[in-house]
C-alpha atoms as a PDB file:
ATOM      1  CA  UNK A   1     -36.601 -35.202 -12.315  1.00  0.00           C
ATOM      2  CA  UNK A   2     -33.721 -32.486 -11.971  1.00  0.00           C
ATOM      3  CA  UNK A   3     -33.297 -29.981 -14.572  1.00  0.00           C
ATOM      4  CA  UNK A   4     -29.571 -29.443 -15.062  1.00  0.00           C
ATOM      5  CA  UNK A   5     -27.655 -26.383 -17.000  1.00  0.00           C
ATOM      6  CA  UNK A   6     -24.546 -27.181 -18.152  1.00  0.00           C
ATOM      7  CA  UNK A   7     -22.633 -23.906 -17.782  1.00  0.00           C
ATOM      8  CA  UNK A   8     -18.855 -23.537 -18.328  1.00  0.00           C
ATOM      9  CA  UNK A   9     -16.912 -23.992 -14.520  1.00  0.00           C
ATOM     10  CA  UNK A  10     -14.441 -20.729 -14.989  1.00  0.00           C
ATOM     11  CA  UNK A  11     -11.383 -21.245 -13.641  1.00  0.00           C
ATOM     12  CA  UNK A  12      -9.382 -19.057 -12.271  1.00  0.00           C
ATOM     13  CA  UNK A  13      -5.707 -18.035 -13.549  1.00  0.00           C
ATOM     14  CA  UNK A  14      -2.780 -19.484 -11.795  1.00  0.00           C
ATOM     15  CA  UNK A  15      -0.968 -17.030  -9.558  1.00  0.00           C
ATOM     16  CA  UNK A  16       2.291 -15.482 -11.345  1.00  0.00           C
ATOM     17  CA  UNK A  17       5.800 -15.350  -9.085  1.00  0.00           C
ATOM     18  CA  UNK A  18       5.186 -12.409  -8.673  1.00  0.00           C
ATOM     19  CA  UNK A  19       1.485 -12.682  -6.617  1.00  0.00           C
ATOM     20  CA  UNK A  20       3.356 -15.620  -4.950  1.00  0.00           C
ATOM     21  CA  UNK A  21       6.235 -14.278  -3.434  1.00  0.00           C
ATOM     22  CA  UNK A  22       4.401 -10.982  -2.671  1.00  0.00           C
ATOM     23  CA  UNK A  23       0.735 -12.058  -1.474  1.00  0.00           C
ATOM     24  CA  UNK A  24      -0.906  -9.662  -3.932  1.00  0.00           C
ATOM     25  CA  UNK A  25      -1.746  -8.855  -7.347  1.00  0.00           C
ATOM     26  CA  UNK A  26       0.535  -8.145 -10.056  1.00  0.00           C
ATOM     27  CA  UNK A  27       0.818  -4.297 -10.157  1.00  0.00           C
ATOM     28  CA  UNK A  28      -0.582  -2.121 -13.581  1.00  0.00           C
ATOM     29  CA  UNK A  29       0.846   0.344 -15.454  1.00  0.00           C
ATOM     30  CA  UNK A  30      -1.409   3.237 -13.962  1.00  0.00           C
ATOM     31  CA  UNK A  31      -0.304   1.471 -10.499  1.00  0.00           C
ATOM     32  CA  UNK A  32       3.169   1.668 -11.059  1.00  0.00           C
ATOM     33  CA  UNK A  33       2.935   5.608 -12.419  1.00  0.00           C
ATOM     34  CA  UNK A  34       1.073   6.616  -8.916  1.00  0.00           C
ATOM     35  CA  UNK A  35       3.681   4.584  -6.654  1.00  0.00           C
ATOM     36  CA  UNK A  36       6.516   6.456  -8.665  1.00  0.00           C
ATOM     37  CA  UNK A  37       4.766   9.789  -8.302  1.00  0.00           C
ATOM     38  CA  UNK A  38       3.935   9.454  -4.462  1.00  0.00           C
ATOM     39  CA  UNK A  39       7.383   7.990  -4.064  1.00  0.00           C
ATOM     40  CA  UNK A  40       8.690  11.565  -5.748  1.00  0.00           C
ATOM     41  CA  UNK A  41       6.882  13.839  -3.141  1.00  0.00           C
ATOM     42  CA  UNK A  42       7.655  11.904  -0.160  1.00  0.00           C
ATOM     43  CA  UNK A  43      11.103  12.161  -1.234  1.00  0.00           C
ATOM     44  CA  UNK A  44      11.359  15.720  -2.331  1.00  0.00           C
ATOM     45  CA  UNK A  45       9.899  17.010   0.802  1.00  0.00           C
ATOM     46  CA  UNK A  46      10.477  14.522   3.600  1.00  0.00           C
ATOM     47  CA  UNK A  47      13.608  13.016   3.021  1.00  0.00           C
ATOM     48  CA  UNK A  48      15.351  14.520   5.810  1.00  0.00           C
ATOM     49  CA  UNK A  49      12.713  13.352   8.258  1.00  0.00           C
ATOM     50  CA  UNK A  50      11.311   9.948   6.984  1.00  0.00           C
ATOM     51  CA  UNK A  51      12.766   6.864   5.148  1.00  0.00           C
ATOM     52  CA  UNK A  52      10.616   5.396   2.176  1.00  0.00           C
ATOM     53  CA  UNK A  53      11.052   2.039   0.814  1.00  0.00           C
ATOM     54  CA  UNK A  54       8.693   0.726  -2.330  1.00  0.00           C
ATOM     55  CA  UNK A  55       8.106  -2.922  -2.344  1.00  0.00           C
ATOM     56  CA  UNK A  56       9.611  -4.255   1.388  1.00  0.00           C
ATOM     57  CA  UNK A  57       9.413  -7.593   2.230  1.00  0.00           C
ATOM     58  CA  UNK A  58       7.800  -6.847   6.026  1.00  0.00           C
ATOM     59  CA  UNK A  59       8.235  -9.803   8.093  1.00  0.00           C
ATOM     60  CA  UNK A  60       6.196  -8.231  11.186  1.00  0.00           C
ATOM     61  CA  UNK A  61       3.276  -9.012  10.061  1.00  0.00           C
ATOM     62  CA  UNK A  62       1.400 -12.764   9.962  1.00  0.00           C
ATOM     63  CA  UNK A  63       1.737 -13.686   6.819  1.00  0.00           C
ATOM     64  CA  UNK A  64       5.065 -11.071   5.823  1.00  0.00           C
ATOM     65  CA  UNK A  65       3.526  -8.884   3.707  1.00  0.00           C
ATOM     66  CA  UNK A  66       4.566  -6.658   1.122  1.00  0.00           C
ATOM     67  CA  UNK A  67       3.253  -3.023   0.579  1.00  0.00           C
ATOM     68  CA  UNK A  68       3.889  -0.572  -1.774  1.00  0.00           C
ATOM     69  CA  UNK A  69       5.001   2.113   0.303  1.00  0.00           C
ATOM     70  CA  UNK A  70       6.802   2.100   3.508  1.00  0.00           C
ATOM     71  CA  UNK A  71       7.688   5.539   5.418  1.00  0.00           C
ATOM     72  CA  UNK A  72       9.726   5.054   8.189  1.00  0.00           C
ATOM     73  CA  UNK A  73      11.540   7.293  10.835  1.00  0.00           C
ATOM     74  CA  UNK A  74      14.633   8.810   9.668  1.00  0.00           C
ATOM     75  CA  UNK A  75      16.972   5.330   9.507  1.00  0.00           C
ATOM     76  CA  UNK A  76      20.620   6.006   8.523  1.00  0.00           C
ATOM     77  CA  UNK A  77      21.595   3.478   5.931  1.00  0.00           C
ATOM     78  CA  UNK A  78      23.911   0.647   6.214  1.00  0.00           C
ATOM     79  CA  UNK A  79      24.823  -0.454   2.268  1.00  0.00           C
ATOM     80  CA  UNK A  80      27.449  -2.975   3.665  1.00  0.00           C
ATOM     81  CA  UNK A  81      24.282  -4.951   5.418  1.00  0.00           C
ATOM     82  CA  UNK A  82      21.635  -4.984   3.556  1.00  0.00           C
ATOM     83  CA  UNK A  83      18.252  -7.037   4.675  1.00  0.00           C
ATOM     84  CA  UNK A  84      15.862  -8.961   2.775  1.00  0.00           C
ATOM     85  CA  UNK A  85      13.261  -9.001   5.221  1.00  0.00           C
ATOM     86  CA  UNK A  86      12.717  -5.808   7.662  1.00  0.00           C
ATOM     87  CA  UNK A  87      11.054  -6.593  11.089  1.00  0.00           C
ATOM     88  CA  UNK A  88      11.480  -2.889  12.002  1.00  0.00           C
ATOM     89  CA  UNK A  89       7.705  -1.522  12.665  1.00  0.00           C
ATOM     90  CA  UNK A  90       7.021   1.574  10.217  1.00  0.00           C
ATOM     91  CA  UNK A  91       4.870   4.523  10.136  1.00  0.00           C
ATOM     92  CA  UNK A  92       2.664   4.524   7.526  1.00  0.00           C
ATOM     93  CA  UNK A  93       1.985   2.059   4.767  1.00  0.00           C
ATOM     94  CA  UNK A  94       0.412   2.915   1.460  1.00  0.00           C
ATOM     95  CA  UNK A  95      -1.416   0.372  -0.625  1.00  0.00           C
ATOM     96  CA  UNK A  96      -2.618   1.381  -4.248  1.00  0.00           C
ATOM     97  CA  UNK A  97      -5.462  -0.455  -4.732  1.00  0.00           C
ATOM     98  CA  UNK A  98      -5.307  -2.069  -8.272  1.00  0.00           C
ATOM     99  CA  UNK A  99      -8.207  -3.489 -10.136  1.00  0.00           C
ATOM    100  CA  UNK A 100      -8.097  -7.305  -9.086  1.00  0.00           C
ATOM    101  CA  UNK A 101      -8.198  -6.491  -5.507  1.00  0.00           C
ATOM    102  CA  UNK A 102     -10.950  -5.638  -3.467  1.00  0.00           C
ATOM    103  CA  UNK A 103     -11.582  -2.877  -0.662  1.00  0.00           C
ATOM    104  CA  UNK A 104     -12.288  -5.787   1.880  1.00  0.00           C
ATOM    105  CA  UNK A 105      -8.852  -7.155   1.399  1.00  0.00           C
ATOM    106  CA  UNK A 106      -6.936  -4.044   1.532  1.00  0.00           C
ATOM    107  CA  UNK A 107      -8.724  -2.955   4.963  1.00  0.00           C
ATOM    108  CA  UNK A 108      -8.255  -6.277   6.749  1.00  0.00           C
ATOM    109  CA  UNK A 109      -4.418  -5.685   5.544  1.00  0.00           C
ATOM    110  CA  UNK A 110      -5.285  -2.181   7.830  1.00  0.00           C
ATOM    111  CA  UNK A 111      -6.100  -3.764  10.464  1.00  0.00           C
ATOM    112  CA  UNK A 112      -3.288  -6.419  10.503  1.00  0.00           C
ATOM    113  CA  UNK A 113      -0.857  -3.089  10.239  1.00  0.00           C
ATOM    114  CA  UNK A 114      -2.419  -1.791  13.255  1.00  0.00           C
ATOM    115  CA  UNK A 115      -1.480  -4.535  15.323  1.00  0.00           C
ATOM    116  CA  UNK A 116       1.939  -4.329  14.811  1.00  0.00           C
ATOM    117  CA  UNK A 117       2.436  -0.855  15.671  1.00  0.00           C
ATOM    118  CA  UNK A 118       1.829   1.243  11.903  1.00  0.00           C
ATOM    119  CA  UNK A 119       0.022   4.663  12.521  1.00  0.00           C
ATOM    120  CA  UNK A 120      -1.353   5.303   9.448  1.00  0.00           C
ATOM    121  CA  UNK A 121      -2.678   3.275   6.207  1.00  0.00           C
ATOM    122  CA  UNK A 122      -3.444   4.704   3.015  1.00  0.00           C
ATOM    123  CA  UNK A 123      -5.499   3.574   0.551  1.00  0.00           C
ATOM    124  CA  UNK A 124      -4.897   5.357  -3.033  1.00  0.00           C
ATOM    125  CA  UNK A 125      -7.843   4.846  -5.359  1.00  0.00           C
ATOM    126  CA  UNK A 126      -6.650   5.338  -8.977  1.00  0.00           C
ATOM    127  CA  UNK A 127     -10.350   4.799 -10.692  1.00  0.00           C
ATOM    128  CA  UNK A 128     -11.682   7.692  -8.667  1.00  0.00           C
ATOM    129  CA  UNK A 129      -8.187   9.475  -8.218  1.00  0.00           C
ATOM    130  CA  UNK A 130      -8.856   9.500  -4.350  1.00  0.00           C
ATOM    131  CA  UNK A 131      -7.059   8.489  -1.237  1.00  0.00           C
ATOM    132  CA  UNK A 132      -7.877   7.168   2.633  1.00  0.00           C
ATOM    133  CA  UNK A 133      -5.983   7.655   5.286  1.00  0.00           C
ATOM    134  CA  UNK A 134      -7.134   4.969   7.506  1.00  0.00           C
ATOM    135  CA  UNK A 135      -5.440   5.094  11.869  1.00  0.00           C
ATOM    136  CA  UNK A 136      -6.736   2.653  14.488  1.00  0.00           C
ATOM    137  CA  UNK A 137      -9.462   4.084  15.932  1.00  0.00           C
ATOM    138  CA  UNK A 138      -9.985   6.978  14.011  1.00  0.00           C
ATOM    139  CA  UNK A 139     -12.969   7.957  11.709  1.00  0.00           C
ATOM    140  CA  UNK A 140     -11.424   7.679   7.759  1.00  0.00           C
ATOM    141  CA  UNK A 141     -10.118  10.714   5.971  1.00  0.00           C
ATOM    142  CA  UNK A 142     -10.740  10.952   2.682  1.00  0.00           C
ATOM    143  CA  UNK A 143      -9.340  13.479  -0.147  1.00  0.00           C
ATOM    144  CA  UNK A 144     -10.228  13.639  -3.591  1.00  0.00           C
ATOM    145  CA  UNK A 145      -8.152  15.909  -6.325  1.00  0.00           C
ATOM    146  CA  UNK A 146      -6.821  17.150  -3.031  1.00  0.00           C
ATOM    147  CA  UNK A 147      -4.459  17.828  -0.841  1.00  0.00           C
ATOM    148  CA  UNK A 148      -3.873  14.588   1.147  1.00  0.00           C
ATOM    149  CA  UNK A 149      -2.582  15.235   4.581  1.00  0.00           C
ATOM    150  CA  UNK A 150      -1.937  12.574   7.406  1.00  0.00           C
ATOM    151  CA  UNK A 151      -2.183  14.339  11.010  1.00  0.00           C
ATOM    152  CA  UNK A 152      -0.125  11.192  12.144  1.00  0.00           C
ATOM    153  CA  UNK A 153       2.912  12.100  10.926  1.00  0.00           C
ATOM    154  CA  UNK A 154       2.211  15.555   8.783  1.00  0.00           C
ATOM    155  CA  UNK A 155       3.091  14.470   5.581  1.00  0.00           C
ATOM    156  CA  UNK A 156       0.831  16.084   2.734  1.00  0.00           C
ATOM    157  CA  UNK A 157       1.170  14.595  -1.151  1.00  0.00           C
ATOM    158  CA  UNK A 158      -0.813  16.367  -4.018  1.00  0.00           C
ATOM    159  CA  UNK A 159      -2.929  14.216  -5.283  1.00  0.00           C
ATOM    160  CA  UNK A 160      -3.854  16.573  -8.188  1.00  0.00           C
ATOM    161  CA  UNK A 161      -0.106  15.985  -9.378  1.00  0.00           C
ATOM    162  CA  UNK A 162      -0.417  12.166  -8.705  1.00  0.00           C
ATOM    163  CA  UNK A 163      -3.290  11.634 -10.790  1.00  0.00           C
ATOM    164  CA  UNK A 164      -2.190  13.960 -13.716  1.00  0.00           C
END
């Protein structure tokens, strides 16, 4: 005869809208501060060579994906036209990593970038106030309390000021 425990079966939560729509995780607070503050330096000292976009619908990719951070080449803007979905391959993405998604997920996202065309992934680690930079078929960079800088397209962020 079987011996039988009866445990509770967990279920898990139903995804919001949000993780509908988007194909991730609802975003934290701390996430939302560090997307704000990267989106501040890329803008203050690359706006006259890169476009950034925060939460683009990218339908490039198999499933369309959305990251947090797109940098693109310089593209003027057209206000009268605007577009929902943007096929145009980007530069760089960056993906903070919040706490209900793993590592595992986040680099297979890498690799799907990679195939499209994007140079450079980063990975921003708030628990250990780190970053990757991630390239196809490169070894990994990683910064801590540092200076992050991406030899793809020579951007640098401070990550001391991110994660202050």
């Amino acid at each position: 005869m079987e011996a039988t425990i009866n445990e509770p079966v967990s279920v898990p939560e139903p995804l919001t809208p949000y993780e509908l729509e988007r194909g991730k995780p609802m975003p934290s607070f701390n996430h939302a501060i560090i997307q704000a503050r990267i989106s501040q330096q890329l803008l203050n000292g690359y706006e006259e060579e890169y476009t950034v976009g925060s939460e683009l619908s990218l339908d490039a990719t198999t499933p369309p994906t959305v990251p947090d951070l797109c940098i693109y080449p310089k593209t003027p803007m057209n206000w009268l036209d605007d577009q929902v979905s943007v096929s145009k391959v980007l530069l760089t993405v960056v993906e903070i990593i919040p706490p209900s998604q793993t590592i595992t997920e986040l680099t297979k996202k890498a690799q799907l970038f990679f195939t499209i065309g994007v140079a450079s992934y980063w990975l921003v680690q708030p628990t250990f106030r780190s970053g990757v930079i991630m390239q196809p078929a490169a070894d990994e960079l990683v910064f801590h309390n540092d200076i992050l800088t991406d030899p793809t397209n020579g951007i640098s962020i401070d990550l001391k000021k991110v994660f202050r």
